[in-house]
PDB file of N, CA and C in Angstrom:
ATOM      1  N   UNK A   1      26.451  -0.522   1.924  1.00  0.00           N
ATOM      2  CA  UNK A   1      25.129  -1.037   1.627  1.00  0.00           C
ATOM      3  C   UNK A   1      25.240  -2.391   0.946  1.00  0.00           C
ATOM      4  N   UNK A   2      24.336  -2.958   1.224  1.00  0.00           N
ATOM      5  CA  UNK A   2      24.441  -4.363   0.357  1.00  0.00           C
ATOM      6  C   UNK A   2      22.646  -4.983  -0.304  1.00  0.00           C
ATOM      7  N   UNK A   3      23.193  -4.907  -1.340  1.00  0.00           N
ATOM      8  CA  UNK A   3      21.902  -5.215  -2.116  1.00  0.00           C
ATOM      9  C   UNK A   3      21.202  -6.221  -1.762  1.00  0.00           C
ATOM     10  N   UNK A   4      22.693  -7.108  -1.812  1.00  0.00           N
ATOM     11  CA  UNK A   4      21.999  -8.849  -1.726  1.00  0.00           C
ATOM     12  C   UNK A   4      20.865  -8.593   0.152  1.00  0.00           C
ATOM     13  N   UNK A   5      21.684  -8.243   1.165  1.00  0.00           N
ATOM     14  CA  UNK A   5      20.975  -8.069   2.032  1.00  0.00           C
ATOM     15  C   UNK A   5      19.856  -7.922   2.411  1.00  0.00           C
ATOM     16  N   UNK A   6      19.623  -6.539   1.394  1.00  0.00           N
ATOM     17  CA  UNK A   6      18.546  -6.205   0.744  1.00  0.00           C
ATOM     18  C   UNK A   6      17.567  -7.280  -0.060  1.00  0.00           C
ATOM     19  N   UNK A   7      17.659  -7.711  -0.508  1.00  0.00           N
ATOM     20  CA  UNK A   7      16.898  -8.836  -1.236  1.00  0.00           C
ATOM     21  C   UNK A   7      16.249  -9.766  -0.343  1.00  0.00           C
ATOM     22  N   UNK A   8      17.376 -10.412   0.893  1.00  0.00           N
ATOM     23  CA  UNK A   8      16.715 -11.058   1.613  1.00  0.00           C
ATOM     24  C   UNK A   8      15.968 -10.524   2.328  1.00  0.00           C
ATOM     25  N   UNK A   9      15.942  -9.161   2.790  1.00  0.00           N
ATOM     26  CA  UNK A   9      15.052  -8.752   3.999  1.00  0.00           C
ATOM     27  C   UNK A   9      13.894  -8.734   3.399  1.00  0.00           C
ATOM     28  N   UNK A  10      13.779  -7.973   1.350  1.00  0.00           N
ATOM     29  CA  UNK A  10      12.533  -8.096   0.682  1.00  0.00           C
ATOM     30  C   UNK A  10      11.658  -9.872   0.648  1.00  0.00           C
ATOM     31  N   UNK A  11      12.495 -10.701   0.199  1.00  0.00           N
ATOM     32  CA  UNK A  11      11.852 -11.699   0.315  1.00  0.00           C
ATOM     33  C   UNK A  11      11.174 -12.278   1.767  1.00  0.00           C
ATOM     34  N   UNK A  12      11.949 -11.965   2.874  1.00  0.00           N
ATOM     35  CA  UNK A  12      11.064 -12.546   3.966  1.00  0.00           C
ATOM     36  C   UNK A  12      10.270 -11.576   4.904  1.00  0.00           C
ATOM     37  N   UNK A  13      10.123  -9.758   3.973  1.00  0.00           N
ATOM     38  CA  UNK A  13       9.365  -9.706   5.302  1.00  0.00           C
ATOM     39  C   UNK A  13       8.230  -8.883   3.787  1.00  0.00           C
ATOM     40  N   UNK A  14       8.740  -8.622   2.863  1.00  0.00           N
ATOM     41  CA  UNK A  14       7.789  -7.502   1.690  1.00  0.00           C
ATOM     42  C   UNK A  14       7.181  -8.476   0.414  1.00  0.00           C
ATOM     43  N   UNK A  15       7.764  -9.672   0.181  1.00  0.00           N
ATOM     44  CA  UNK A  15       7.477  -9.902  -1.218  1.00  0.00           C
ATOM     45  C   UNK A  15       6.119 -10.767  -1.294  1.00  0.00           C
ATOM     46  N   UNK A  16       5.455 -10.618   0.135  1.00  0.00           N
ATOM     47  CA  UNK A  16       4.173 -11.276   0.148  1.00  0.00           C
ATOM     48  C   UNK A  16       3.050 -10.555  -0.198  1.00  0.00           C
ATOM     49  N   UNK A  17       3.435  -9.579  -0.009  1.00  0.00           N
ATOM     50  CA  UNK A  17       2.447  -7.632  -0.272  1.00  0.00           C
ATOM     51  C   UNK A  17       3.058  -7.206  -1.573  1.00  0.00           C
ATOM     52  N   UNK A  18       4.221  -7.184  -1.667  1.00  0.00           N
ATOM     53  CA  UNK A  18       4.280  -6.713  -3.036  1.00  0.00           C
ATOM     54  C   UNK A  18       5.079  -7.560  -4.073  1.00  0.00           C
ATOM     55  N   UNK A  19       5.243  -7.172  -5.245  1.00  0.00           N
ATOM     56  CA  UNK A  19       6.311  -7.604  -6.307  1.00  0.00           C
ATOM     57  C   UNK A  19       6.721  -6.262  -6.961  1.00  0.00           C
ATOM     58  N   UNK A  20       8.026  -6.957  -7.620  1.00  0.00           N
ATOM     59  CA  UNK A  20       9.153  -5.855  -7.782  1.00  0.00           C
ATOM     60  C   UNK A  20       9.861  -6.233  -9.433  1.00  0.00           C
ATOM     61  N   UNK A  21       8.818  -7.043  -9.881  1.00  0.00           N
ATOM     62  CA  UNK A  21       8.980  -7.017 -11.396  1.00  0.00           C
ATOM     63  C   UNK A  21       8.309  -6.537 -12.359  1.00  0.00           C
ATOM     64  N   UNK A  22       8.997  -5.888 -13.813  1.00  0.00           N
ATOM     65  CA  UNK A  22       8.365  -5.129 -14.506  1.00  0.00           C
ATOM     66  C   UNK A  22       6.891  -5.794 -15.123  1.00  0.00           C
ATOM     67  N   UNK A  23       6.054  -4.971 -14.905  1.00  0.00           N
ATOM     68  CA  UNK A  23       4.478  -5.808 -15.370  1.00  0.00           C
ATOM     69  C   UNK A  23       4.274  -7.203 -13.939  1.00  0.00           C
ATOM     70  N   UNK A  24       4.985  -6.313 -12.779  1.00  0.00           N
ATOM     71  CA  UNK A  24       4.006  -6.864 -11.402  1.00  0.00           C
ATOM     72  C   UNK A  24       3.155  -6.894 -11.201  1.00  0.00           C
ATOM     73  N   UNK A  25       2.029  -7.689 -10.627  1.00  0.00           N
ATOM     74  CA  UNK A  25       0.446  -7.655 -10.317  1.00  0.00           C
ATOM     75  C   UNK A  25       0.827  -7.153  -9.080  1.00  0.00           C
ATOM     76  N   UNK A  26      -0.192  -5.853  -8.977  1.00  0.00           N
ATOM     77  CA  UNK A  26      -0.408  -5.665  -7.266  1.00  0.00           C
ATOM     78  C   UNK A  26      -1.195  -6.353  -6.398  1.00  0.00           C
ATOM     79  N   UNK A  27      -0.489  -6.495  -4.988  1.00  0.00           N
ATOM     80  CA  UNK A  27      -0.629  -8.229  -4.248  1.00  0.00           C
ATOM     81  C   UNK A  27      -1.934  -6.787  -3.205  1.00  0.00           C
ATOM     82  N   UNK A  28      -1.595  -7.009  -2.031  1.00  0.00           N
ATOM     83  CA  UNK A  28      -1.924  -6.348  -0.844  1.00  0.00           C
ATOM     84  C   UNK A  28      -1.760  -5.016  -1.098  1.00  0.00           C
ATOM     85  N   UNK A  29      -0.567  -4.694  -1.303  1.00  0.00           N
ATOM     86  CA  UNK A  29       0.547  -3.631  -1.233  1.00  0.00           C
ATOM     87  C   UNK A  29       0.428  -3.366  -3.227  1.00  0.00           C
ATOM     88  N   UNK A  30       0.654  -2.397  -3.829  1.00  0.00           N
ATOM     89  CA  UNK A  30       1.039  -2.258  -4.808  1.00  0.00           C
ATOM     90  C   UNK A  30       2.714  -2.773  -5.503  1.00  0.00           C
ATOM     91  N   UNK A  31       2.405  -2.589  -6.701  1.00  0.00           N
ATOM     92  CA  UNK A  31       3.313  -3.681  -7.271  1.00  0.00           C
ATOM     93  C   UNK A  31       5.006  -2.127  -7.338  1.00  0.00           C
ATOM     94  N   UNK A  32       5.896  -2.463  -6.724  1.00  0.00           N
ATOM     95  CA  UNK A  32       6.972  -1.364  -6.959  1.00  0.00           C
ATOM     96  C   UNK A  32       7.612  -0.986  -7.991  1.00  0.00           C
ATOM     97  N   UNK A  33       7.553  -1.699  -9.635  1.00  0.00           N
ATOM     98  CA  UNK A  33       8.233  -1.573 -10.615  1.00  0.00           C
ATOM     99  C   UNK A  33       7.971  -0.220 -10.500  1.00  0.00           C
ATOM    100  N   UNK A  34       9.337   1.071 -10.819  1.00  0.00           N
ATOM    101  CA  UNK A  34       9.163   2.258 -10.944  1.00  0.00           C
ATOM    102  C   UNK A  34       8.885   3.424  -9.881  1.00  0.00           C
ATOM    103  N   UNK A  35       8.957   2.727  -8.342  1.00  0.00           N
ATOM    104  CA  UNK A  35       8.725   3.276  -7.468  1.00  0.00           C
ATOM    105  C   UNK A  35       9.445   4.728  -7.378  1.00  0.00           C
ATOM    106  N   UNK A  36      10.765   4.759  -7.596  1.00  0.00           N
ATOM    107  CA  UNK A  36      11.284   5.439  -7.301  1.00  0.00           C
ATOM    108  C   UNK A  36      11.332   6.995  -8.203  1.00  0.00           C
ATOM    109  N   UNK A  37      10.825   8.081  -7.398  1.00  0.00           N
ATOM    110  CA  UNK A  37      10.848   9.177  -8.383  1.00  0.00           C
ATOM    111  C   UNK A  37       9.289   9.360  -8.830  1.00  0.00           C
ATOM    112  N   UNK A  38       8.494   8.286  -8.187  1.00  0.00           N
ATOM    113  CA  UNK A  38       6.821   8.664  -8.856  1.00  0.00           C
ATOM    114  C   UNK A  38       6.086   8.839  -7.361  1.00  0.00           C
ATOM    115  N   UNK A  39       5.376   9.483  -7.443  1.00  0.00           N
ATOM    116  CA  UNK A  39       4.182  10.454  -6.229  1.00  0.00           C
ATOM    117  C   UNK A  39       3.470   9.108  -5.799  1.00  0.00           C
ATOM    118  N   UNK A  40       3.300   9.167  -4.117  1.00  0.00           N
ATOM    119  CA  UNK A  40       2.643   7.933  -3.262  1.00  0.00           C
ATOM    120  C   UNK A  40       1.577   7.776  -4.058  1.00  0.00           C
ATOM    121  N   UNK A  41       0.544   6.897  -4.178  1.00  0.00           N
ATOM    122  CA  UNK A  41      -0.807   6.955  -4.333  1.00  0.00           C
ATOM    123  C   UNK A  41      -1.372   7.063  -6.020  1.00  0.00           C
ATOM    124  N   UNK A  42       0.071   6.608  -6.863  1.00  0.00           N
ATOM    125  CA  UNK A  42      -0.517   7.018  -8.348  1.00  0.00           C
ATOM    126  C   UNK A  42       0.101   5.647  -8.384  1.00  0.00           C
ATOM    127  N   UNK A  43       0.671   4.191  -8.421  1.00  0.00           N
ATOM    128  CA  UNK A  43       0.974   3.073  -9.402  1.00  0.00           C
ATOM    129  C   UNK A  43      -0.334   2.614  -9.677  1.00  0.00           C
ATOM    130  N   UNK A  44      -0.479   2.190 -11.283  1.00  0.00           N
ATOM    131  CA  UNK A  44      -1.745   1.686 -11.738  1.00  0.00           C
ATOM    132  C   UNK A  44      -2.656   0.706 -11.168  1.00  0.00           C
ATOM    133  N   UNK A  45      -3.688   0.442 -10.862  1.00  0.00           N
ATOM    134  CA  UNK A  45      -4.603  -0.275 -10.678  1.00  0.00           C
ATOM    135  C   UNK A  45      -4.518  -0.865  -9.438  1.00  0.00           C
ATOM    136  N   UNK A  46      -4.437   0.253  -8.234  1.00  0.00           N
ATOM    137  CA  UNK A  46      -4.129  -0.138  -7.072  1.00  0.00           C
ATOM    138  C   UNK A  46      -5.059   1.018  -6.278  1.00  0.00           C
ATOM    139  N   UNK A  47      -5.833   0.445  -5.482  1.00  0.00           N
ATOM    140  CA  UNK A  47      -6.681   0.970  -4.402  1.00  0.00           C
ATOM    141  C   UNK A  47      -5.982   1.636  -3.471  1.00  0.00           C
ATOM    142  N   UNK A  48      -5.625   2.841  -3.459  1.00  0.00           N
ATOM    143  CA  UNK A  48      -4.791   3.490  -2.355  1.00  0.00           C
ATOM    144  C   UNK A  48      -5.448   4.056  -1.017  1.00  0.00           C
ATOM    145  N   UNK A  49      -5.360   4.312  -0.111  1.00  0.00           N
ATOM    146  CA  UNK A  49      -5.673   4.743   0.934  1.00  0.00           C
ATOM    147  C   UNK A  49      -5.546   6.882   0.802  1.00  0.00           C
ATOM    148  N   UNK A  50      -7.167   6.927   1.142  1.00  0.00           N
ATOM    149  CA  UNK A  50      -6.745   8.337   0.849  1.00  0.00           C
ATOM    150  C   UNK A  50      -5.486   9.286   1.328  1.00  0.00           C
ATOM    151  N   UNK A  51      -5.115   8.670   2.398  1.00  0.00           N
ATOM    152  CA  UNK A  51      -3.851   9.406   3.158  1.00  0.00           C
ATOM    153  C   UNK A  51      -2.651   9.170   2.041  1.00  0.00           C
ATOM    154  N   UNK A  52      -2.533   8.191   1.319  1.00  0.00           N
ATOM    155  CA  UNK A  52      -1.544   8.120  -0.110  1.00  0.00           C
ATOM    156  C   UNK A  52      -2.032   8.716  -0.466  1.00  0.00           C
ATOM    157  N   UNK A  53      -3.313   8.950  -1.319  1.00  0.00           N
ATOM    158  CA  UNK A  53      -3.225   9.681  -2.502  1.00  0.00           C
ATOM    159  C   UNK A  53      -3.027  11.151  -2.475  1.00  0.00           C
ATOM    160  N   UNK A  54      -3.453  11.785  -1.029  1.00  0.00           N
ATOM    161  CA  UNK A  54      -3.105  13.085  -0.572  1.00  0.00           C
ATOM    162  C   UNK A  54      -1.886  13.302  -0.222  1.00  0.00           C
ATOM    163  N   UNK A  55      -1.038  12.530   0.114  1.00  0.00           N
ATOM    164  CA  UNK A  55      -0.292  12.784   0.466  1.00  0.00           C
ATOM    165  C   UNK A  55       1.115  13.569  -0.465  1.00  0.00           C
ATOM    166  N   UNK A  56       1.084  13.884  -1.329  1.00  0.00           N
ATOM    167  CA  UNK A  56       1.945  14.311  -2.436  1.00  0.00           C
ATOM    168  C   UNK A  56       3.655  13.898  -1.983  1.00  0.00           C
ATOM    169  N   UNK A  57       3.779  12.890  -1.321  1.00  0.00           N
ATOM    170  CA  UNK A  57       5.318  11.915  -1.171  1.00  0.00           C
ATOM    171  C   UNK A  57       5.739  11.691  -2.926  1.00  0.00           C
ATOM    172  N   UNK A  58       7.042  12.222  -2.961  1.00  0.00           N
ATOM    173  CA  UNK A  58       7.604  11.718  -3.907  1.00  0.00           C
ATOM    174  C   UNK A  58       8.864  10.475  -3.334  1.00  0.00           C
ATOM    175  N   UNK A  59       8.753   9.195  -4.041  1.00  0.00           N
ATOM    176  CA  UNK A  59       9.484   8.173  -3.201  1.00  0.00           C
ATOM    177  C   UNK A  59      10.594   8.437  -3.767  1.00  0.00           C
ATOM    178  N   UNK A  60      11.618   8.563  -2.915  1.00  0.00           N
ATOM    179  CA  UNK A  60      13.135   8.516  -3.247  1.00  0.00           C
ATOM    180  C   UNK A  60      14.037   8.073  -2.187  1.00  0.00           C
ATOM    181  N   UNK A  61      15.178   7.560  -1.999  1.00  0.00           N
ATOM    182  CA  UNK A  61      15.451   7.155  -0.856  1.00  0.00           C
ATOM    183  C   UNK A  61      15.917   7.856   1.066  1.00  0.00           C
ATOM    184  N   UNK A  62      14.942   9.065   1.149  1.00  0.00           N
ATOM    185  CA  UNK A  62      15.007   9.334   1.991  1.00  0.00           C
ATOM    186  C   UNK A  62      13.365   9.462   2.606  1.00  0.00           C
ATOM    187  N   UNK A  63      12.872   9.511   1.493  1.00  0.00           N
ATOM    188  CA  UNK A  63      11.221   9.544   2.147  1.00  0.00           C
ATOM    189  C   UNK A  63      11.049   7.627   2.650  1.00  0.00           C
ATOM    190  N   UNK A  64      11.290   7.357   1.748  1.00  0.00           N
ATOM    191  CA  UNK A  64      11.276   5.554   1.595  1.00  0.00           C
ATOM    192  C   UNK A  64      11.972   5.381   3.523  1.00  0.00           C
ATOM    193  N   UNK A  65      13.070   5.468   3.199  1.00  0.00           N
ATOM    194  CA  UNK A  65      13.655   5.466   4.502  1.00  0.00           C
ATOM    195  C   UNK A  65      12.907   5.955   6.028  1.00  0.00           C
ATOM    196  N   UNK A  66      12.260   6.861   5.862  1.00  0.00           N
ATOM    197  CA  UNK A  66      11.350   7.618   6.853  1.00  0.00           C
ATOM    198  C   UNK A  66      10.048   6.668   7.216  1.00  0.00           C
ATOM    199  N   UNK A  67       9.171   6.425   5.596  1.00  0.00           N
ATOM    200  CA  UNK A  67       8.287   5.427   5.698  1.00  0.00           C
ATOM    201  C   UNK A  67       8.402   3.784   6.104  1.00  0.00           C
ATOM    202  N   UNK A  68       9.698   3.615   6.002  1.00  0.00           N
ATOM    203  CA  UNK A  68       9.815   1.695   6.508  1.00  0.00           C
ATOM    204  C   UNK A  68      10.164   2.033   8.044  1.00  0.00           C
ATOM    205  N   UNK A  69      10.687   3.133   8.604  1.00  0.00           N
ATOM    206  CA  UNK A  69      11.034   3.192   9.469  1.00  0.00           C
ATOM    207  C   UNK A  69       9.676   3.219  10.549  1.00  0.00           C
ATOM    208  N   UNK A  70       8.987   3.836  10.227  1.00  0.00           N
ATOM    209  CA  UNK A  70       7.432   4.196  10.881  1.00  0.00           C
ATOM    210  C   UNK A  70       6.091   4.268   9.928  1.00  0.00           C
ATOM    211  N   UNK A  71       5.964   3.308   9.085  1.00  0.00           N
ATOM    212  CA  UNK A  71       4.920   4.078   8.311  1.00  0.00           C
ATOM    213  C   UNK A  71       3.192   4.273   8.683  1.00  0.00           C
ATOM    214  N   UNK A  72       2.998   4.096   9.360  1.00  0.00           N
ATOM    215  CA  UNK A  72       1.865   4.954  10.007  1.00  0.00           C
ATOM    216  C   UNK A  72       2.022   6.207  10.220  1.00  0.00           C
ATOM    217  N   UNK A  73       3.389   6.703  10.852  1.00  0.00           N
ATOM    218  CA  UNK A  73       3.781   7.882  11.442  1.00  0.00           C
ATOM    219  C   UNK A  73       3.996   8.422  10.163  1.00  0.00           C
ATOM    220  N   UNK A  74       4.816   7.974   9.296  1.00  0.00           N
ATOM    221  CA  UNK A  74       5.021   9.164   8.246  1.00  0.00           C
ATOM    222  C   UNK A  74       4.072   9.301   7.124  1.00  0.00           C
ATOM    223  N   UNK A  75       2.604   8.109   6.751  1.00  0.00           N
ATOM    224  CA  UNK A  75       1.209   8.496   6.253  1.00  0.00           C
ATOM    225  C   UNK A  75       0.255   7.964   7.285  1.00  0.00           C
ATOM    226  N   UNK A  76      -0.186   8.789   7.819  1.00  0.00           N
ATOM    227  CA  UNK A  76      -1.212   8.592   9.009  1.00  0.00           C
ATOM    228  C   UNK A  76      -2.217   8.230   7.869  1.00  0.00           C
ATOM    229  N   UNK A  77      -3.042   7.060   8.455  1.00  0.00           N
ATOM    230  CA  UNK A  77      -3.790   6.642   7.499  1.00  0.00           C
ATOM    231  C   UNK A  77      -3.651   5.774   6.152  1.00  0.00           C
ATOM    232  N   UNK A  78      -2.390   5.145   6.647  1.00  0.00           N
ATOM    233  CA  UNK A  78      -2.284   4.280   5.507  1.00  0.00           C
ATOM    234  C   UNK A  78      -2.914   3.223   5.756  1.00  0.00           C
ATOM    235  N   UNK A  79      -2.600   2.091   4.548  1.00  0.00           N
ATOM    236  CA  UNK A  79      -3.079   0.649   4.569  1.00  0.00           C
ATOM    237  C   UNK A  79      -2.170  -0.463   5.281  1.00  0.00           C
ATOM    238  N   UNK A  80      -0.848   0.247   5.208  1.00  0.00           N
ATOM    239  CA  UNK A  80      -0.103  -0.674   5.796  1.00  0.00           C
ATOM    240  C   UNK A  80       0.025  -0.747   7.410  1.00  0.00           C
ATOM    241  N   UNK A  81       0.679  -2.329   7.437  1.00  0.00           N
ATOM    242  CA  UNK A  81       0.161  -2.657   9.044  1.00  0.00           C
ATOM    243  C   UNK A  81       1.362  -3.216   9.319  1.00  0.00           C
ATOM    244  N   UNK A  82       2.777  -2.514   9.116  1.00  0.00           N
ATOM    245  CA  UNK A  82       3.526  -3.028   9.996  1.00  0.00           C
ATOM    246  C   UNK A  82       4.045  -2.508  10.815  1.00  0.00           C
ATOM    247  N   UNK A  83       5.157  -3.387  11.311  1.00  0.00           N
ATOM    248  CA  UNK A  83       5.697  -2.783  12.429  1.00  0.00           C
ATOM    249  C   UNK A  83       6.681  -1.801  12.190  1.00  0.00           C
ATOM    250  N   UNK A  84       7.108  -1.678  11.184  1.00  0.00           N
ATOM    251  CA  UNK A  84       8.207  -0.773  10.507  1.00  0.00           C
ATOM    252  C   UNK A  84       9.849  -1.575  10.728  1.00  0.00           C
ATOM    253  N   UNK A  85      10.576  -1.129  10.034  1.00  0.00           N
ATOM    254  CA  UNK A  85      12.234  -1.877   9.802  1.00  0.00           C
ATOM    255  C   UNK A  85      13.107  -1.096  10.648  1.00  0.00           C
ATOM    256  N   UNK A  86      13.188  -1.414  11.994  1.00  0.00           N
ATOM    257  CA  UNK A  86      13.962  -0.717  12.599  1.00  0.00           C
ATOM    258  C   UNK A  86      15.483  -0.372  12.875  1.00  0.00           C
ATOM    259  N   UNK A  87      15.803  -1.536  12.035  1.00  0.00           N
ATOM    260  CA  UNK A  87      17.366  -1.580  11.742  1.00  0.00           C
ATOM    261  C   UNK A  87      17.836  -0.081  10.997  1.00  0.00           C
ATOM    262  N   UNK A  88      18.715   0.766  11.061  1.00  0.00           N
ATOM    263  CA  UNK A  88      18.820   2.022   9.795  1.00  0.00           C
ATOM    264  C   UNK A  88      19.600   0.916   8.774  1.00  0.00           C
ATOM    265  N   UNK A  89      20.874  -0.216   8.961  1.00  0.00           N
ATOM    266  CA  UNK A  89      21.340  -0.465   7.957  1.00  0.00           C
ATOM    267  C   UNK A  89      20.483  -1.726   7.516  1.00  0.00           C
ATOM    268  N   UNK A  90      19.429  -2.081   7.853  1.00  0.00           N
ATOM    269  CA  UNK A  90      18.293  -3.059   7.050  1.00  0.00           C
ATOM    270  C   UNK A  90      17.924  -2.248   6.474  1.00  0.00           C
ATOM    271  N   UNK A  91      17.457  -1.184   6.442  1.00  0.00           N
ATOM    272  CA  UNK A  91      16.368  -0.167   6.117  1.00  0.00           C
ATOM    273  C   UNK A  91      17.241   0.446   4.919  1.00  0.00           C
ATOM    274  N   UNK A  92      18.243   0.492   5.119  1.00  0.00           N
ATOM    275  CA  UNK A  92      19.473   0.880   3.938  1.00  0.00           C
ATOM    276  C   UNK A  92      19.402  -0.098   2.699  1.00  0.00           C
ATOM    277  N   UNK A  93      19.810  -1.119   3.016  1.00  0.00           N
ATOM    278  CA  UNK A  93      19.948  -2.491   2.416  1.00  0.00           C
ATOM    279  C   UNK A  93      19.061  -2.431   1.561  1.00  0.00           C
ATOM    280  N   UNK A  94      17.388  -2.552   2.221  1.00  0.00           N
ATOM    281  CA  UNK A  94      15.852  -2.693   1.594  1.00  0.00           C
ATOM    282  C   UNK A  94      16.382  -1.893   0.686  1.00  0.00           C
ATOM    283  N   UNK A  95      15.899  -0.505   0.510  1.00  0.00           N
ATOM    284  CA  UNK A  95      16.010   0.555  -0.028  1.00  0.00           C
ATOM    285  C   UNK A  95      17.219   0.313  -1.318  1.00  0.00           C
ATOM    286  N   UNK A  96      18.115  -0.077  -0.977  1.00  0.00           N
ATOM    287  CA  UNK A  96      19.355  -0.336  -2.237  1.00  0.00           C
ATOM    288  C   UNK A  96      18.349  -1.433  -3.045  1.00  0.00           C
ATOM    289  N   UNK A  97      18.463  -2.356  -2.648  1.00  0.00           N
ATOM    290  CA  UNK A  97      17.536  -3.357  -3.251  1.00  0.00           C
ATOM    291  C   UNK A  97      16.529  -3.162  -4.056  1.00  0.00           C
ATOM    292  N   UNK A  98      15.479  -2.303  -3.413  1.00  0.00           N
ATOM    293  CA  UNK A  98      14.112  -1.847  -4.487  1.00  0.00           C
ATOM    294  C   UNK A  98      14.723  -1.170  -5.437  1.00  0.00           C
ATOM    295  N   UNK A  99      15.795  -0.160  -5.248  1.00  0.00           N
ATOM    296  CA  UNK A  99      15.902   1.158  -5.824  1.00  0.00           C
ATOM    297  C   UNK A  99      16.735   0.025  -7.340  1.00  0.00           C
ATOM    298  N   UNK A 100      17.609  -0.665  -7.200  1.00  0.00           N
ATOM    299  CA  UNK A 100      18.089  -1.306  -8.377  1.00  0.00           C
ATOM    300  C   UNK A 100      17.729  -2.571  -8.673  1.00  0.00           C
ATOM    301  N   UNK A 101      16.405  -3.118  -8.554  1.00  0.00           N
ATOM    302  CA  UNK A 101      15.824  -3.718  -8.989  1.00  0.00           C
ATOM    303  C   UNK A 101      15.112  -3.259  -9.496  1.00  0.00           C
ATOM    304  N   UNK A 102      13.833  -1.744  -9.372  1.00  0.00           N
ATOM    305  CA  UNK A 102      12.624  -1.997 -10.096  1.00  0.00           C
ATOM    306  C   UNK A 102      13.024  -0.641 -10.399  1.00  0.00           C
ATOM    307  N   UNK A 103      14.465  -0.362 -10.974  1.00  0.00           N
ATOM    308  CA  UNK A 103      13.784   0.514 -11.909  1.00  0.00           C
ATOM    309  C   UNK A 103      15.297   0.480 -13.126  1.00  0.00           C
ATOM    310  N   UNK A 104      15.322  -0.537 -13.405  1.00  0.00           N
ATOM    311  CA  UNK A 104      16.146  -0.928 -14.395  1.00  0.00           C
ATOM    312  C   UNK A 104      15.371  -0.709 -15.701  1.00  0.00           C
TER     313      UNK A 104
END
């Protein structure tokens, strides 16, 4: 896995929707400080899509992994509109990246 990798794929395809620093403003996308280990649909002061907030996902790196891969498919009804990260070792990378950045 490679973090740095990770970093770049966050900066050119995620860091326009979100941020990944502690006391982030949520952009589009909610802000990820702490993602990891807390239930879809609860970071503060962020308008979730009811399919998050029902959805009782705890993010860790295999749900995460499932969701960049397809995320429509794995919360029908979300807000997000992409195409998903179809690479598994981009999708690896990402995932290293968020996971030791925002929750130091």
């Amino acid at each position: 896995m490679s973090a740095e990798h990770g970093k770049e794929l966050f900066m050119a395809t995620c860091a326009h929707c979100h941020t990944i620093e502690k006391n982030g403003e949520n952009k589009f996308g909610p802000a990820l400080w702490g993602v990891f280990g807390r239930i879809a649909g609860l970071a503060p002061n962020y308008q979730y899509s009811k399919a998050h907030k029902e959805s009782g996902i705890v993010w860790d790196e295999k749900n995460l992994n499932k969701y960049l891969k397809h995320p429509d498919k794995f919360v029908h009804g979300t807000k997000k509109k992409i195409q998903g990260v179809k690479d598994k070792q981009d999708r690896k990378d990402l995932i290293e990246f968020i996971k030791i950045t925002t929750n130091n």
